[in-house]
PDB file of N, CA and C in Angstrom:
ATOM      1  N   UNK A   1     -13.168  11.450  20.581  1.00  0.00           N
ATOM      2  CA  UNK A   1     -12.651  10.123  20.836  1.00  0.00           C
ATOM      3  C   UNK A   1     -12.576   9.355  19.518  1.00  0.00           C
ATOM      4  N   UNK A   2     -11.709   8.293  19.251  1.00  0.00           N
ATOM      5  CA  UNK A   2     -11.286   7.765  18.134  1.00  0.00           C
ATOM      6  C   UNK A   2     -11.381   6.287  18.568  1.00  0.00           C
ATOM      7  N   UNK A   3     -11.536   5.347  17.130  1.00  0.00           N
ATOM      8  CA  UNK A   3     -11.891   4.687  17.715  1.00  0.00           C
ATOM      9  C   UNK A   3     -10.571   3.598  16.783  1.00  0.00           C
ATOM     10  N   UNK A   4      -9.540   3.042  17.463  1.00  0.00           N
ATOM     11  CA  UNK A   4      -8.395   1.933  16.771  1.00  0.00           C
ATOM     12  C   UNK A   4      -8.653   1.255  15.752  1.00  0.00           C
ATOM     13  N   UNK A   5      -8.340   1.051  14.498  1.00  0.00           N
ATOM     14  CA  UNK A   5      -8.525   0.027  13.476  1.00  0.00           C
ATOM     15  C   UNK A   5      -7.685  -0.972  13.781  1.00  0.00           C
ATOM     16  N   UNK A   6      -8.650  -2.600  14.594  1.00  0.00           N
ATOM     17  CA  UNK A   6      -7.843  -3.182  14.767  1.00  0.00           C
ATOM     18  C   UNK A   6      -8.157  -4.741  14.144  1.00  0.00           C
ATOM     19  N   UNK A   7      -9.255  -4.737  13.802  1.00  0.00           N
ATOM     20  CA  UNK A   7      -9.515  -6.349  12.514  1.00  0.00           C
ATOM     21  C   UNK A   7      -9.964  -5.080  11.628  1.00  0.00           C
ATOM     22  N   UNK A   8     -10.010  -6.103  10.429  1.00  0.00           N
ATOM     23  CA  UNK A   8     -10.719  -5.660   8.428  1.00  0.00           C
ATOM     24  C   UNK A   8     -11.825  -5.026   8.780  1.00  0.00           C
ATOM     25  N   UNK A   9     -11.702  -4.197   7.774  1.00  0.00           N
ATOM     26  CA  UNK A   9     -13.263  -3.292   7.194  1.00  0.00           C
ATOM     27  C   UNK A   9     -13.100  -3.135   6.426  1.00  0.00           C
ATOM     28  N   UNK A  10     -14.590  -3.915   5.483  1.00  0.00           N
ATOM     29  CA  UNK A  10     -14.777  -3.594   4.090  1.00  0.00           C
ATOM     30  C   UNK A  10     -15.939  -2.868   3.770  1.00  0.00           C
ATOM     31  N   UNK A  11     -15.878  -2.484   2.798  1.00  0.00           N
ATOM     32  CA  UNK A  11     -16.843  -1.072   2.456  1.00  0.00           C
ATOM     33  C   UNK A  11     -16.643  -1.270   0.563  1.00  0.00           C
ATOM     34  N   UNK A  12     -18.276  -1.518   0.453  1.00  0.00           N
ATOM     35  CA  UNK A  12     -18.883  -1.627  -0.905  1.00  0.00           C
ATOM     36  C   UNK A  12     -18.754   0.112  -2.144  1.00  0.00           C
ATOM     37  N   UNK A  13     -18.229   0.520  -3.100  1.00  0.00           N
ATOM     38  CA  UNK A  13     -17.919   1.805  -3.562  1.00  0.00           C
ATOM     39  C   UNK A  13     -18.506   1.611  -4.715  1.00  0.00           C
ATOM     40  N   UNK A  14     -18.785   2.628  -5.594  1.00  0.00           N
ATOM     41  CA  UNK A  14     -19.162   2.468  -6.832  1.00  0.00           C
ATOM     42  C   UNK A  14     -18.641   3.779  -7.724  1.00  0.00           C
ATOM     43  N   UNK A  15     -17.617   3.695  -8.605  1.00  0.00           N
ATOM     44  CA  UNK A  15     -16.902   5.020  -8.808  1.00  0.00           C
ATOM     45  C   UNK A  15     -17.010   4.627 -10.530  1.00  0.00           C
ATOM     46  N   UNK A  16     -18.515   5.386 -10.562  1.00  0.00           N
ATOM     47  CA  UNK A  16     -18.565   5.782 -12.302  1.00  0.00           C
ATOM     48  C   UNK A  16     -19.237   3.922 -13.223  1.00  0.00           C
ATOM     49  N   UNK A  17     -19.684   3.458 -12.154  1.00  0.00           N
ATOM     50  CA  UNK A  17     -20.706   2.756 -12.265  1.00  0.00           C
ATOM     51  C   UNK A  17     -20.101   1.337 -12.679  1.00  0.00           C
ATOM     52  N   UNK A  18     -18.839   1.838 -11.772  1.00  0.00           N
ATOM     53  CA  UNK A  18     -18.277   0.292 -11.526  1.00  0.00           C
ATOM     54  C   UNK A  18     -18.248  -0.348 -10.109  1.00  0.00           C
ATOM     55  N   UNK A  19     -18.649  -1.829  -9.860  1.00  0.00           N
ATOM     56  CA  UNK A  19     -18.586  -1.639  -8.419  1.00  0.00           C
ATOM     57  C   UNK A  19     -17.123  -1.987  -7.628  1.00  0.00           C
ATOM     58  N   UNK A  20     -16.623  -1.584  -6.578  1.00  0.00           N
ATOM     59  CA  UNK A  20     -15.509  -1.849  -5.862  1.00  0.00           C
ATOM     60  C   UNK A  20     -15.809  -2.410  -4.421  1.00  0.00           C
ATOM     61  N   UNK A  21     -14.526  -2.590  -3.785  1.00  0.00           N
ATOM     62  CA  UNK A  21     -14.608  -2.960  -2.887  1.00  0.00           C
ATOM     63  C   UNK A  21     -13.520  -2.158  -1.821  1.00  0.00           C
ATOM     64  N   UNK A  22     -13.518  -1.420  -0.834  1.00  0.00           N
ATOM     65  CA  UNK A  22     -12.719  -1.139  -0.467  1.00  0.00           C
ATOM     66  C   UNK A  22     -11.534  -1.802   0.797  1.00  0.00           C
ATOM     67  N   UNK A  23     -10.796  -1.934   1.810  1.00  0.00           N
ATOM     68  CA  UNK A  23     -10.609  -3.005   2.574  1.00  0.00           C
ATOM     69  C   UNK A  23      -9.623  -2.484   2.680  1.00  0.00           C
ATOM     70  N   UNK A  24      -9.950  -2.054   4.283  1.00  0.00           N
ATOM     71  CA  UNK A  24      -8.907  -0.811   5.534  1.00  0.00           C
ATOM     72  C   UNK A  24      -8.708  -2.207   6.298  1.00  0.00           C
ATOM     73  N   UNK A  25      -7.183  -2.351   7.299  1.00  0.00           N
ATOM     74  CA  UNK A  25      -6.362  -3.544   7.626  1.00  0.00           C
ATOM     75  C   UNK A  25      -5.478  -2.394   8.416  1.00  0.00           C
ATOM     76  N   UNK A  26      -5.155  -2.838   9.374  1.00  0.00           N
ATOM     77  CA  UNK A  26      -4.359  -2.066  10.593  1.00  0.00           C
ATOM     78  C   UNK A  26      -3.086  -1.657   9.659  1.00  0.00           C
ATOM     79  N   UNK A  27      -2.526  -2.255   8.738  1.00  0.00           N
ATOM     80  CA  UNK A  27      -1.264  -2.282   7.607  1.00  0.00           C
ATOM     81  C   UNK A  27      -1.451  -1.347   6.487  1.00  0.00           C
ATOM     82  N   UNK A  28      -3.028  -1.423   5.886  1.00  0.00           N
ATOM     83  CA  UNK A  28      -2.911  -1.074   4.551  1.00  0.00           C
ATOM     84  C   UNK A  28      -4.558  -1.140   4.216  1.00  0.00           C
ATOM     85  N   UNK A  29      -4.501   0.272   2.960  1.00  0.00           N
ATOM     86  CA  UNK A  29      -5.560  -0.094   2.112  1.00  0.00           C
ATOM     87  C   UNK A  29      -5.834  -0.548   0.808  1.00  0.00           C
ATOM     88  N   UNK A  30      -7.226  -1.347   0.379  1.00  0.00           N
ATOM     89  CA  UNK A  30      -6.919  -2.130  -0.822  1.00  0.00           C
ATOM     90  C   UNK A  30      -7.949  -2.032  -1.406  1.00  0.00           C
ATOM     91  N   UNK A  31      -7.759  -1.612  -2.697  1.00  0.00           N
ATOM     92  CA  UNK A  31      -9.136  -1.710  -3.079  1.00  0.00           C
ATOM     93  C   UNK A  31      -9.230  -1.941  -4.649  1.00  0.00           C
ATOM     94  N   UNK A  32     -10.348  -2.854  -4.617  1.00  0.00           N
ATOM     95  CA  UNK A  32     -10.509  -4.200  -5.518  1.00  0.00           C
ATOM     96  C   UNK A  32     -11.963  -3.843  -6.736  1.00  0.00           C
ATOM     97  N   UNK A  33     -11.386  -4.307  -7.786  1.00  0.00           N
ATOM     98  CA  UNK A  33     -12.859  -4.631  -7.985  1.00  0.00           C
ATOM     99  C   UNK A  33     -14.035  -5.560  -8.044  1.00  0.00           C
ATOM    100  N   UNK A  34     -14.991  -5.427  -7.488  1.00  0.00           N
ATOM    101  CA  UNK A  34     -15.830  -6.543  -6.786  1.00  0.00           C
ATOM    102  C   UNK A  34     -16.223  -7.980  -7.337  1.00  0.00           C
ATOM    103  N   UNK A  35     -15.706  -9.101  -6.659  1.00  0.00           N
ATOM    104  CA  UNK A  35     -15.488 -10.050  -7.128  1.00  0.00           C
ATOM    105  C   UNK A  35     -14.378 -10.451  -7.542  1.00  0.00           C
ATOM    106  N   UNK A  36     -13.537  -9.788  -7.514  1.00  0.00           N
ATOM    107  CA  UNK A  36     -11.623 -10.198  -7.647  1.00  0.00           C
ATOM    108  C   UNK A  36     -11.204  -9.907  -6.367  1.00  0.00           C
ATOM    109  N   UNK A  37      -9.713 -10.565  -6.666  1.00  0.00           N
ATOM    110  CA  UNK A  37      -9.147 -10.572  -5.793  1.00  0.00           C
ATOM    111  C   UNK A  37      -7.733  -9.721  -5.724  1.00  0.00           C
ATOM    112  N   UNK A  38      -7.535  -9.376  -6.659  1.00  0.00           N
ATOM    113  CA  UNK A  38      -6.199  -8.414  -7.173  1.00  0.00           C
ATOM    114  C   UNK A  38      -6.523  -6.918  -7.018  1.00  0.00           C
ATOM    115  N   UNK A  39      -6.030  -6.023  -6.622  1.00  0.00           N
ATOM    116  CA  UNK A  39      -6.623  -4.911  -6.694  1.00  0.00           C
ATOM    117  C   UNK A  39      -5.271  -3.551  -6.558  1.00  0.00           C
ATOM    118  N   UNK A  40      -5.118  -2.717  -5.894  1.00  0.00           N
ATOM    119  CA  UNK A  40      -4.455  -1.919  -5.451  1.00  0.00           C
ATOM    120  C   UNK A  40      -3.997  -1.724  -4.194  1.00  0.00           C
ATOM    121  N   UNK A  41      -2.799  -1.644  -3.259  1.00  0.00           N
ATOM    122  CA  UNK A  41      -2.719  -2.159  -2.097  1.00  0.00           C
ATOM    123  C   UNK A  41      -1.828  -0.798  -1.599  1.00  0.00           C
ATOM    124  N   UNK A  42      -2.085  -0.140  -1.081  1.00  0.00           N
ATOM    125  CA  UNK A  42      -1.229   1.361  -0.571  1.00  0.00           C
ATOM    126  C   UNK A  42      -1.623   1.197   1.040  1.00  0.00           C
ATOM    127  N   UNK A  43       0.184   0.638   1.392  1.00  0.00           N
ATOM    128  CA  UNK A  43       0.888   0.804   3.045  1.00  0.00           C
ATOM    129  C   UNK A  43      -0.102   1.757   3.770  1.00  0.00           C
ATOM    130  N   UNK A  44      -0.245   1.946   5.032  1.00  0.00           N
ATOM    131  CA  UNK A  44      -0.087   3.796   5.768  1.00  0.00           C
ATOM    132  C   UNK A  44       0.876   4.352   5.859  1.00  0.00           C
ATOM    133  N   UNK A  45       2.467   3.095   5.929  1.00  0.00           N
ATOM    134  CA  UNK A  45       3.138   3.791   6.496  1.00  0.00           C
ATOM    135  C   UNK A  45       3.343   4.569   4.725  1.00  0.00           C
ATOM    136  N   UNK A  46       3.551   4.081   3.319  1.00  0.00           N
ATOM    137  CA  UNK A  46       4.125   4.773   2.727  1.00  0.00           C
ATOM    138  C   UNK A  46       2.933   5.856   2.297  1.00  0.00           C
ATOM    139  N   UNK A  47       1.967   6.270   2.732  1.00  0.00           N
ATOM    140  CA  UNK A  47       0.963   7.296   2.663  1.00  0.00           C
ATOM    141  C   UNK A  47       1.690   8.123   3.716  1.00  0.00           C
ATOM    142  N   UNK A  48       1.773   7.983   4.713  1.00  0.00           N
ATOM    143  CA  UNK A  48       2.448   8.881   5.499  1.00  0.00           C
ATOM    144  C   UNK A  48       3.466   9.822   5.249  1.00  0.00           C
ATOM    145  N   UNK A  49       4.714   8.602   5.194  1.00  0.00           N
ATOM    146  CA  UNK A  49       5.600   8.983   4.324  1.00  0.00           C
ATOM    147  C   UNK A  49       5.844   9.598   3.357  1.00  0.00           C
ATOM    148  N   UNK A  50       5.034   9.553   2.350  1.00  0.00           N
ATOM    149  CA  UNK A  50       4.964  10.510   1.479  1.00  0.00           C
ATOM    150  C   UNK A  50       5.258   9.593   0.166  1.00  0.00           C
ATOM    151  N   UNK A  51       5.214   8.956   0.594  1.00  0.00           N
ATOM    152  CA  UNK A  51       5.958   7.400  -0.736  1.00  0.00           C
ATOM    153  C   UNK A  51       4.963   7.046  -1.755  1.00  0.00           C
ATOM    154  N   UNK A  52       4.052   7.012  -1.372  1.00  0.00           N
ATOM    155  CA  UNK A  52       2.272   6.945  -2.094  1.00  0.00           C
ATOM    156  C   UNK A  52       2.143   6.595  -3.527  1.00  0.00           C
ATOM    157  N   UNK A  53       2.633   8.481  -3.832  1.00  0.00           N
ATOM    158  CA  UNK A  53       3.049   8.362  -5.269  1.00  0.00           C
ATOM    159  C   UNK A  53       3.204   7.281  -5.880  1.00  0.00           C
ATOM    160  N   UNK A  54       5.239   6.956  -5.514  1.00  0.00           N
ATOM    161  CA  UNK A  54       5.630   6.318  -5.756  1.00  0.00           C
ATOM    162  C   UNK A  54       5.316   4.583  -5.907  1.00  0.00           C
ATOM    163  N   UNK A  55       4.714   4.557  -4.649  1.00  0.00           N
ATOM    164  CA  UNK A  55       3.725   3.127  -4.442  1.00  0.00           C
ATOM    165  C   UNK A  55       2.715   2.480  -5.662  1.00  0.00           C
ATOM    166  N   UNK A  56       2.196   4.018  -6.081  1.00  0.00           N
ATOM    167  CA  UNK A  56       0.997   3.594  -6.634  1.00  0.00           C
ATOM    168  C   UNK A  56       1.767   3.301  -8.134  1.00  0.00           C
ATOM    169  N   UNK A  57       2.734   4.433  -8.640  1.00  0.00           N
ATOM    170  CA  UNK A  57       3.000   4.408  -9.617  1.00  0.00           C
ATOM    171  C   UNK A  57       3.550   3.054 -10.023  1.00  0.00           C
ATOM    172  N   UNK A  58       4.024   2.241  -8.955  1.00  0.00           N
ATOM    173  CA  UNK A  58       4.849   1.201  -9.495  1.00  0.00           C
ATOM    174  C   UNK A  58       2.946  -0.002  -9.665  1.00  0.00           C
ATOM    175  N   UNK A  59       2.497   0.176  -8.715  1.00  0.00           N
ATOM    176  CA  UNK A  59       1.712  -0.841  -8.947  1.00  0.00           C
ATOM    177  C   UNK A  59       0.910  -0.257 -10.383  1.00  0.00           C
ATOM    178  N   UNK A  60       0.621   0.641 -10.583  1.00  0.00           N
ATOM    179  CA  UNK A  60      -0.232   0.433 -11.780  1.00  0.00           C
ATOM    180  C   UNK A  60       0.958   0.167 -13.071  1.00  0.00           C
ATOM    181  N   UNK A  61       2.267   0.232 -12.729  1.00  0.00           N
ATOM    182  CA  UNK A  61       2.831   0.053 -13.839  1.00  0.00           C
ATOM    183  C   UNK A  61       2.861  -1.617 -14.145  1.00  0.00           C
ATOM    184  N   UNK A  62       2.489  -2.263 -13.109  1.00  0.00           N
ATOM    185  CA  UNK A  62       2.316  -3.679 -12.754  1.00  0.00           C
ATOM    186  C   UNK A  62       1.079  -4.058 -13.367  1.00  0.00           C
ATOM    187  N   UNK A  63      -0.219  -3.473 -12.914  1.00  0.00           N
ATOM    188  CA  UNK A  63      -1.096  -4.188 -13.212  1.00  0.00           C
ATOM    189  C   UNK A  63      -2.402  -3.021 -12.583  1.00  0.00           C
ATOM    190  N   UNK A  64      -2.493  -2.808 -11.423  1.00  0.00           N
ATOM    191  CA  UNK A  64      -3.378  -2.547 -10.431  1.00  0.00           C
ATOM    192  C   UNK A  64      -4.444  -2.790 -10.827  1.00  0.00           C
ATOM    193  N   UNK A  65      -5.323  -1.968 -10.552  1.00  0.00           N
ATOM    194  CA  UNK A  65      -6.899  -2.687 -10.848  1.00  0.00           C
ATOM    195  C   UNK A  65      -7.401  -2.696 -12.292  1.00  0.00           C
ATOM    196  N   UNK A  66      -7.439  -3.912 -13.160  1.00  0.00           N
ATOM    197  CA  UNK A  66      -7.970  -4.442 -14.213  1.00  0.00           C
ATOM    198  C   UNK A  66      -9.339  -3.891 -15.115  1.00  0.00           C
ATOM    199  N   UNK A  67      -9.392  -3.690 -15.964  1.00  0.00           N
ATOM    200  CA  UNK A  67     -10.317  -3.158 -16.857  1.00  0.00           C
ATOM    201  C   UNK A  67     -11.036  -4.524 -16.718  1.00  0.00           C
ATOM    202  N   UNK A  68     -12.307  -4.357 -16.947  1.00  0.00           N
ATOM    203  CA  UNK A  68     -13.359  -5.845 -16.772  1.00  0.00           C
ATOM    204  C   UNK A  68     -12.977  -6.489 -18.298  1.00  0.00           C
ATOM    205  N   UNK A  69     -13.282  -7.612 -18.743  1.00  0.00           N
ATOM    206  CA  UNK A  69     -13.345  -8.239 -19.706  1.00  0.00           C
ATOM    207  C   UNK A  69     -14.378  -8.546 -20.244  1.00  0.00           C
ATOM    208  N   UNK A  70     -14.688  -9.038 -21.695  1.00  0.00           N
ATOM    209  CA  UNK A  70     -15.294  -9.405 -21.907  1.00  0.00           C
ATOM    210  C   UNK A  70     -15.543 -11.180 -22.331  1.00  0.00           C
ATOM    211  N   UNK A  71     -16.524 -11.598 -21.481  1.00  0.00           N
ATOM    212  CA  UNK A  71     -16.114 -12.919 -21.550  1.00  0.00           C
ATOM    213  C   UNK A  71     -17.558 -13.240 -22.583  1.00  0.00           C
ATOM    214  N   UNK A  72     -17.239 -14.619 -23.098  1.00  0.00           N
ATOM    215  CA  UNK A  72     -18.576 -15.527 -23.988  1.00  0.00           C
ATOM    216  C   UNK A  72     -19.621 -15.674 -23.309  1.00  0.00           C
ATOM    217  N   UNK A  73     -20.897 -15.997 -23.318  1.00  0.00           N
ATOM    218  CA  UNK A  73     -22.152 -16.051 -23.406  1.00  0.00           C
ATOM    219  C   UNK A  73     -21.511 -17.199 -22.005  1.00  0.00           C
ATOM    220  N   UNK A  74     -22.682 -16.494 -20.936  1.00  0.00           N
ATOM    221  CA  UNK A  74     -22.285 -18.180 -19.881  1.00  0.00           C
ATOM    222  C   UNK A  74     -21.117 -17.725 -18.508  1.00  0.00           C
ATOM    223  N   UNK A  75     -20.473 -17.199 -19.559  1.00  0.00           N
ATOM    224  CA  UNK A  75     -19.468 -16.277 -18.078  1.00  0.00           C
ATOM    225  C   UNK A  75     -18.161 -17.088 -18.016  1.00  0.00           C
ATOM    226  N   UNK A  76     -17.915 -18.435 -19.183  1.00  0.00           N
ATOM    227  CA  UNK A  76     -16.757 -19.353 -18.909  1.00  0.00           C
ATOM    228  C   UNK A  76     -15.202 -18.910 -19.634  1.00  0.00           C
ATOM    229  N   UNK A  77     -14.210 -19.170 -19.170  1.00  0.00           N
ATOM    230  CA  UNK A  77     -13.106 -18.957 -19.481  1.00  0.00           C
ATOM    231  C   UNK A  77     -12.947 -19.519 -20.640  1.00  0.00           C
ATOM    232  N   UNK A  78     -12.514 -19.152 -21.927  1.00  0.00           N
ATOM    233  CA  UNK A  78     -12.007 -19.781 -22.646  1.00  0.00           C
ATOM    234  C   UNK A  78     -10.446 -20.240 -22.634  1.00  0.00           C
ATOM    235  N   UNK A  79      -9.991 -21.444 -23.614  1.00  0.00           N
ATOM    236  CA  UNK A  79      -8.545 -21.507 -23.481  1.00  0.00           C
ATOM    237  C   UNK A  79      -8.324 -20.510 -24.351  1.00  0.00           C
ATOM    238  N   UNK A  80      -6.617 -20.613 -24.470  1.00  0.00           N
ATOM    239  CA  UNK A  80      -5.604 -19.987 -24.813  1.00  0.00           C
ATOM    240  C   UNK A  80      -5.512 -20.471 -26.624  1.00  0.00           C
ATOM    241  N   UNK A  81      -5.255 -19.353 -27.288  1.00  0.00           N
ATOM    242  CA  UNK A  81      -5.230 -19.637 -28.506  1.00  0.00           C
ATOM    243  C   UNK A  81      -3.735 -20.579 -29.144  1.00  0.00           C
ATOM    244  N   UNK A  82      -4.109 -21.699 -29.452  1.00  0.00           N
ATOM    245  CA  UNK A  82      -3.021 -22.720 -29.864  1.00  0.00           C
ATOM    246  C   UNK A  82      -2.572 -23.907 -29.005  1.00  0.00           C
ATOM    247  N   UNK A  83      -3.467 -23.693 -27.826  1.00  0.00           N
ATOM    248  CA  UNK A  83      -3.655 -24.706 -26.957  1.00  0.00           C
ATOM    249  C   UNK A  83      -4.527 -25.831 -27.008  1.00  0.00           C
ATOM    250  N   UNK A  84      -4.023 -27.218 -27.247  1.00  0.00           N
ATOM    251  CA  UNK A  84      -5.257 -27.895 -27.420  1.00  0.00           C
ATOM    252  C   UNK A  84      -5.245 -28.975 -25.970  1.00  0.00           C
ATOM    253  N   UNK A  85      -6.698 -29.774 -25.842  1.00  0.00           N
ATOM    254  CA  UNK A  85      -6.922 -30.282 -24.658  1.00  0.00           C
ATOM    255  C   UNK A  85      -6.330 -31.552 -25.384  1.00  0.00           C
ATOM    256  N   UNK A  86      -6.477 -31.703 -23.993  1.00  0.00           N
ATOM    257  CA  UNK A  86      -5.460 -33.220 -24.089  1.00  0.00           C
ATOM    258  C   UNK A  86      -6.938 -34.076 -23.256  1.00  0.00           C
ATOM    259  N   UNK A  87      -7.045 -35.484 -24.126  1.00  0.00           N
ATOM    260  CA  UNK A  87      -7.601 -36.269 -23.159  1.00  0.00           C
ATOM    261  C   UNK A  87      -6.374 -37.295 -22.396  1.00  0.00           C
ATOM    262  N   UNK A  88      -7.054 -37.417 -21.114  1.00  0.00           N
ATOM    263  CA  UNK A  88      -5.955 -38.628 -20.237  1.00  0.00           C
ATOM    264  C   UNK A  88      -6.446 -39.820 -20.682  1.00  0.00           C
ATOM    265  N   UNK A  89      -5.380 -41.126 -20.842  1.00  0.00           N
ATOM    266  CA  UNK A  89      -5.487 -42.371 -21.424  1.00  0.00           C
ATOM    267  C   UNK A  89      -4.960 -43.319 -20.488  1.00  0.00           C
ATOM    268  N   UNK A  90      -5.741 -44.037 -19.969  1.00  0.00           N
ATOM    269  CA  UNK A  90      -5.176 -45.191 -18.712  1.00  0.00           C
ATOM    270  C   UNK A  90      -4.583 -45.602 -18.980  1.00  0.00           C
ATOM    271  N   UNK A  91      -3.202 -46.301 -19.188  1.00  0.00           N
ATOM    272  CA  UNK A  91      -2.777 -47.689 -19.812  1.00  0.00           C
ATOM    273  C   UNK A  91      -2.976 -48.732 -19.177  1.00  0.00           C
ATOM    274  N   UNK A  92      -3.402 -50.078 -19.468  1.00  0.00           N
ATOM    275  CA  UNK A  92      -3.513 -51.073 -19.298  1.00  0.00           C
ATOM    276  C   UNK A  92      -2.167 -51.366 -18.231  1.00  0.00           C
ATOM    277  N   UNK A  93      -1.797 -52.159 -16.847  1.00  0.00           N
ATOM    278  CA  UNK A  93      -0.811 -52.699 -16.930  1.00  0.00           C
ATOM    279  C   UNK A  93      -0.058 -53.695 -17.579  1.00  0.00           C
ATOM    280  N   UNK A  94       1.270 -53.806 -17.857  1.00  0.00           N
ATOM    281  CA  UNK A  94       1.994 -54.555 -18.689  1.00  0.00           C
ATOM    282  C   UNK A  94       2.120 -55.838 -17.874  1.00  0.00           C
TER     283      UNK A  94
END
């Protein structure tokens, strides 16, 4: 007996001592690395199909799942190089 995938299941992975996330959907599977939200997203139907390949190849030519970064002391985003902040200035009404 089998049992329908019919809400989300997620399932915690760890492949080479990175952690993931995996996330089966009546549509599709996705799988992330933990704490993002972007990840890799392969149909059933194009697994079925036989399309897969093709699926995957385009997404990693896109992006798919991200090498971690290295961020500054603290964990904060820095800006963009040549970007400067702007302070906001009320004006008085005239």
């Amino acid at each position: 007996m089998t049992t329908p995938l019919r809400t989300t299941l997620k399932r915690a992975l760890s492949i080479d001592g990175r952690e993931f996330v995996l996330t089966l959907t009546p549509e599709a599977l996705k799988i992330t690395l933990k704490g993002k939200r972007n990840g890799v997203e392969l149909a059933w139907k194009a697994l079925v199909n036989g399309d897969a390949a093709l699926a995957l190849a385009l997404q990693a030519s896109v992006g798919g799942i991200a090498e971690p970064t290295n961020r500054p002391a603290g964990g904060r985003k820095t800006a963009k190089p040549g970007l400067k902040r702007r302070s906001l200035r009320l004006r008085k009404p005239a």
